[in-house]
C-alpha atoms as a PDB file:
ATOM      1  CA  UNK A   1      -7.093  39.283 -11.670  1.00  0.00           C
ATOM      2  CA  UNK A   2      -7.158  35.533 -11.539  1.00  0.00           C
ATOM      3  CA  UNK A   3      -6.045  33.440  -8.930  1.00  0.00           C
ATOM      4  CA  UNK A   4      -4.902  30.077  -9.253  1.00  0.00           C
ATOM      5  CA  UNK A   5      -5.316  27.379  -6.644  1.00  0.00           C
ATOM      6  CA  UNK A   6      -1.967  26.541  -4.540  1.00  0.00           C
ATOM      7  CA  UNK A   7      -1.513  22.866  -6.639  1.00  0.00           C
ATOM      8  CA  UNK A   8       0.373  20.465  -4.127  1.00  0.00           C
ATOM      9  CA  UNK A   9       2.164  17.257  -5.122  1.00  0.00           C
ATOM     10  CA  UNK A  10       2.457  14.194  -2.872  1.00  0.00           C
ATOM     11  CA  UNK A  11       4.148  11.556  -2.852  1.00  0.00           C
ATOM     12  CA  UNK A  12       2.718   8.221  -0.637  1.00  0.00           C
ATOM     13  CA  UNK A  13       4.430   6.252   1.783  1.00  0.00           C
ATOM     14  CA  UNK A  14       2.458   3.455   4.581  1.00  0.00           C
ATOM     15  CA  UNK A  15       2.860   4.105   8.112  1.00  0.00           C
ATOM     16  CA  UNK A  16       2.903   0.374   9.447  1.00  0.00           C
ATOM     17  CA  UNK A  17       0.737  -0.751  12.178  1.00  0.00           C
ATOM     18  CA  UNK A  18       2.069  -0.198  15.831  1.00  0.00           C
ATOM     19  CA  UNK A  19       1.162  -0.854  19.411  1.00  0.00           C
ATOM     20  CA  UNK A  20       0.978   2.551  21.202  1.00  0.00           C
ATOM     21  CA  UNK A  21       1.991   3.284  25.144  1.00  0.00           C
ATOM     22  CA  UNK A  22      -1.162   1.452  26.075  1.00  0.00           C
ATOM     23  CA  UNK A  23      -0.904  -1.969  24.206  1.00  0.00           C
ATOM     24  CA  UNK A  24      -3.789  -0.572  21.826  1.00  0.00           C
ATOM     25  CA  UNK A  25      -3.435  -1.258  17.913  1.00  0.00           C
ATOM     26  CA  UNK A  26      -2.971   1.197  15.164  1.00  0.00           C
ATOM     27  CA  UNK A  27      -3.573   0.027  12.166  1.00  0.00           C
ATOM     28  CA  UNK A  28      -1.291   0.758   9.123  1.00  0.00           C
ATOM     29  CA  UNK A  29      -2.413   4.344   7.245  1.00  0.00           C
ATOM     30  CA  UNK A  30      -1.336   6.132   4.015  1.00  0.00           C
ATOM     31  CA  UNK A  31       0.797   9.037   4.440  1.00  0.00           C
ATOM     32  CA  UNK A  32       1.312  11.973   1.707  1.00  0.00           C
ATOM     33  CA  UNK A  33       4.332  13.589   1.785  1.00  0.00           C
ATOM     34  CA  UNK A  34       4.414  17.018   0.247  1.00  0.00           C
ATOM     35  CA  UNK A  35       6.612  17.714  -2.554  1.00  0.00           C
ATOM     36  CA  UNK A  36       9.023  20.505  -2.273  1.00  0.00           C
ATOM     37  CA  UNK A  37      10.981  20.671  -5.133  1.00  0.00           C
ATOM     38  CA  UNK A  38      11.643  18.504  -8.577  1.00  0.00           C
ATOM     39  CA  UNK A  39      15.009  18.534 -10.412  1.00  0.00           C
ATOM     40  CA  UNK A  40      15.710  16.490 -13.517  1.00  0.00           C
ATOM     41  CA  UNK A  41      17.763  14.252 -11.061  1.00  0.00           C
ATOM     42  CA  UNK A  42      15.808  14.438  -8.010  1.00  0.00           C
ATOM     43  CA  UNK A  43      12.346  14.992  -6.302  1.00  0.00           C
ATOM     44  CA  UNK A  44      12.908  16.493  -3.074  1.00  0.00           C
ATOM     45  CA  UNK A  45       9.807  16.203  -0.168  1.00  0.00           C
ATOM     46  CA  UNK A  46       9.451  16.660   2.957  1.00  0.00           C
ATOM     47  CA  UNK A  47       9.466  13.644   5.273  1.00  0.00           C
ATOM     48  CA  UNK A  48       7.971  15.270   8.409  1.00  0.00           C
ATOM     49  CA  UNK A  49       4.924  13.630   9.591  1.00  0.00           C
ATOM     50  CA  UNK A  50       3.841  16.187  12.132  1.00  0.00           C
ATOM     51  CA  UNK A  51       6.386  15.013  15.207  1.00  0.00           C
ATOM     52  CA  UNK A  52       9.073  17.350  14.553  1.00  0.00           C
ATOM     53  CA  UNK A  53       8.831  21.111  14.536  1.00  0.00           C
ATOM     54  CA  UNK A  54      11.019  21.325  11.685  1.00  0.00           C
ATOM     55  CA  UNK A  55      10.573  19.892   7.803  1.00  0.00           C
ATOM     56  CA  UNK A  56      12.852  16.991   7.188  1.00  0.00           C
ATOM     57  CA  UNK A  57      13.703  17.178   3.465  1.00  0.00           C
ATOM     58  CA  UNK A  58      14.713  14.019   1.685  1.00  0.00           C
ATOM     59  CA  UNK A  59      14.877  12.610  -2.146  1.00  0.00           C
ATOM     60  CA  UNK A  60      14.621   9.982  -4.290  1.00  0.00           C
ATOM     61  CA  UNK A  61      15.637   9.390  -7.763  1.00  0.00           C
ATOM     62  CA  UNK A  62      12.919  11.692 -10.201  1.00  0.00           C
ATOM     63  CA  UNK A  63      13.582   8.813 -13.199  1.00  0.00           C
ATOM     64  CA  UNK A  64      13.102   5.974 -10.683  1.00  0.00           C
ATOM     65  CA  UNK A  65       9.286   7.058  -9.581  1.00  0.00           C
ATOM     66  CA  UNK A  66       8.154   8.574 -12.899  1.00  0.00           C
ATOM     67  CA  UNK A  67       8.811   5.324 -14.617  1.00  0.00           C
ATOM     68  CA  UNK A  68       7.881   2.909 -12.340  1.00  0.00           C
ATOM     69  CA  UNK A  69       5.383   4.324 -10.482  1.00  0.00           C
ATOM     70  CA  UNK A  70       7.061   3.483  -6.758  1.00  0.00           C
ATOM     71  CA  UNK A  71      11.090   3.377  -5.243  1.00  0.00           C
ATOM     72  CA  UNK A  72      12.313   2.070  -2.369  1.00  0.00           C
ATOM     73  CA  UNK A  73      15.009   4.649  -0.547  1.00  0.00           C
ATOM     74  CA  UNK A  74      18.228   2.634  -0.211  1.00  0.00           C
ATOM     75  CA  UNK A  75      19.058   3.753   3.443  1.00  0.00           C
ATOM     76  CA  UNK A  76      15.432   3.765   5.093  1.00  0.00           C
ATOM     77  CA  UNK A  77      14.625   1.589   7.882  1.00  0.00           C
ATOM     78  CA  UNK A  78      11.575  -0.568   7.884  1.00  0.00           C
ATOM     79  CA  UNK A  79       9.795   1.409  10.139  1.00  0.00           C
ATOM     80  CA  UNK A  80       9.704   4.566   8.469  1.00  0.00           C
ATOM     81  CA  UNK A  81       6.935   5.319   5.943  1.00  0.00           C
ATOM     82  CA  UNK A  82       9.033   6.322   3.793  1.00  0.00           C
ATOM     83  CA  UNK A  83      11.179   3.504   2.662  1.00  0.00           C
ATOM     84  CA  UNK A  84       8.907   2.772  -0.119  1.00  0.00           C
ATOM     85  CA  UNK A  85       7.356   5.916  -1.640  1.00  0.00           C
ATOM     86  CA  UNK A  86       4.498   5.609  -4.733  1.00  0.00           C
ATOM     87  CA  UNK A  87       3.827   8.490  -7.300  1.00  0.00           C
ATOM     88  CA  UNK A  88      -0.154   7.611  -6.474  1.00  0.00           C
ATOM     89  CA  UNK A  89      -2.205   5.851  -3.635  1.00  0.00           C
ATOM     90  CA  UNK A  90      -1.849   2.126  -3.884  1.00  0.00           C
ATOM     91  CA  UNK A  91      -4.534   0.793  -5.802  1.00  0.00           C
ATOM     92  CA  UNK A  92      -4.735  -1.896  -2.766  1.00  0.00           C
ATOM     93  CA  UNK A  93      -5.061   0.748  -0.162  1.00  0.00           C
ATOM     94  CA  UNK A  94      -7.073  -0.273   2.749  1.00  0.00           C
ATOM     95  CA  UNK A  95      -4.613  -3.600   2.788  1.00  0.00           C
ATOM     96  CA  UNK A  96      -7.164  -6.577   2.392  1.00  0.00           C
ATOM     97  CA  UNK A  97      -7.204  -8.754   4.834  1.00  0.00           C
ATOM     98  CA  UNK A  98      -5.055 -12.712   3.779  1.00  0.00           C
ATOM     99  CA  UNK A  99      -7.826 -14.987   2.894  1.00  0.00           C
ATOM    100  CA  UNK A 100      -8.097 -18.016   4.666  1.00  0.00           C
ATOM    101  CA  UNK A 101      -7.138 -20.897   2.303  1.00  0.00           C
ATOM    102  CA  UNK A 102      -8.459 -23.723   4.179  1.00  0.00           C
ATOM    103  CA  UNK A 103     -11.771 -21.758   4.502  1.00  0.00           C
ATOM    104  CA  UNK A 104     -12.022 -21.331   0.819  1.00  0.00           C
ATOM    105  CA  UNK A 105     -10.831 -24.799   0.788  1.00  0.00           C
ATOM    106  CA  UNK A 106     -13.833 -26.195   3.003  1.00  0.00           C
ATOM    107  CA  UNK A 107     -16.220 -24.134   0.363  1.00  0.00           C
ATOM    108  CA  UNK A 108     -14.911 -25.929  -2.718  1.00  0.00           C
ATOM    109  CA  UNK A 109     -15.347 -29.134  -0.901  1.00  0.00           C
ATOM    110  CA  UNK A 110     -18.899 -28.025   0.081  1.00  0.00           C
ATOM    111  CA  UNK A 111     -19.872 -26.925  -3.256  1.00  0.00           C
ATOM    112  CA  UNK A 112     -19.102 -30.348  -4.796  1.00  0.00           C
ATOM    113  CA  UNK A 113     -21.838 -31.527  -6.587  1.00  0.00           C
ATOM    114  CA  UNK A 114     -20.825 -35.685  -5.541  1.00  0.00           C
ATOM    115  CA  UNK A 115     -21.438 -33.135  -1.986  1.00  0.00           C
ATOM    116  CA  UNK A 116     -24.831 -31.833  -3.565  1.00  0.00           C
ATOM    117  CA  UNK A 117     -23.565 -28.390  -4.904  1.00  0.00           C
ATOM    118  CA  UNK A 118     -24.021 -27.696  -8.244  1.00  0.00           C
ATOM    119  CA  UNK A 119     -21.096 -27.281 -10.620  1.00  0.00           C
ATOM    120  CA  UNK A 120     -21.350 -23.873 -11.503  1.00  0.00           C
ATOM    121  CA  UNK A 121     -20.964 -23.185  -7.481  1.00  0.00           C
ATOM    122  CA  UNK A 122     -17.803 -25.671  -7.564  1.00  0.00           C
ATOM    123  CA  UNK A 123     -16.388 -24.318 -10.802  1.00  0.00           C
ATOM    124  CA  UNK A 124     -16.452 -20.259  -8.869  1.00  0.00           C
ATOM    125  CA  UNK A 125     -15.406 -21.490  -5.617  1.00  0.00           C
ATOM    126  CA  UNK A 126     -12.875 -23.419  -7.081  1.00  0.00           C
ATOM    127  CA  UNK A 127     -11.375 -20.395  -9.083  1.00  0.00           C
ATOM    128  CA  UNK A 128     -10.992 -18.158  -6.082  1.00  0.00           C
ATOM    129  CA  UNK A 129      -9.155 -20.737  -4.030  1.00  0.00           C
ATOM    130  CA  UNK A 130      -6.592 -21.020  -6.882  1.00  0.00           C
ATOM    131  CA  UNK A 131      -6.736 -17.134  -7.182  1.00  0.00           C
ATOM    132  CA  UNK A 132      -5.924 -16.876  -3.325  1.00  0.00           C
ATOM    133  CA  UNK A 133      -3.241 -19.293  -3.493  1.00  0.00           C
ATOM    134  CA  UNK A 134      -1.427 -17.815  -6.550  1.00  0.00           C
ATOM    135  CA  UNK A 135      -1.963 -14.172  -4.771  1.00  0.00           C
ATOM    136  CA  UNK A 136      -0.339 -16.052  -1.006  1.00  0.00           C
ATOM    137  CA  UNK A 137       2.846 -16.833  -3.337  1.00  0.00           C
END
């Protein structure tokens, strides 16, 4: 007799950061959601985070999130992990922090070589200002 492993599918949401009762920070985390049920329309889940006693079973579109890779429920509120759901883990999960252009500024300036850098330093800090500002956009 062979026994198979109990497979589970998830689908991902982000719980946004909060303040609880005591004015202390929780930073944003990645929620799975299980999957309950796939029809060729719909993939059903359960959107229960472990508050309520009983599952709360919602769906999104099946074609939407197979060929994109993430959808955005029409009637979810901002708050709830759920309004956008991805087929995988971000690939950008931990969020990085927004890098501080006039700090990368102030190293390009630094790294000058009229500023005695050399230009190899200016030419590297110089492309990851430009690649923060183009990612800030």
């Amino acid at each position: 007799m062979t026994i198979t492993p109990d497979v589970r599918e998830h689908l991902y949401g982000i719980q946004a950061g909060s303040y609880d009762g005591n004015d202390n920070w929780r930073p944003a985390q990645l929620v799975a959601f299980r999957i309950i049920k796939k029809t060729p329309r719909r993939i059903y889940y359960d959107a229960n985070t472990g508050t309520e006693r009983s599952p709360r079973i919602r769906y999104v579109s099946r074609e939407a999130i197979e060929s994109d890779g993430e959808v955005t429920r029409r009637n979810g509120q901002w708050w709830e992990p759920d309004v956008e759901l991805y087929a995988k883990p971000p690939q950008t999960w931990p969020p990085q922090p927004d890098l501080d252009l006039a700090g990368l500024k102030a190293e390009m300036a630094a790294a000058h070589p009229d500023r005695g850098g050399s230009a190899a330093a200016f030419v590297a800090a110089r492309a990851a200002y430009e690649k923060a500002r183009e990612n800030r956009r």
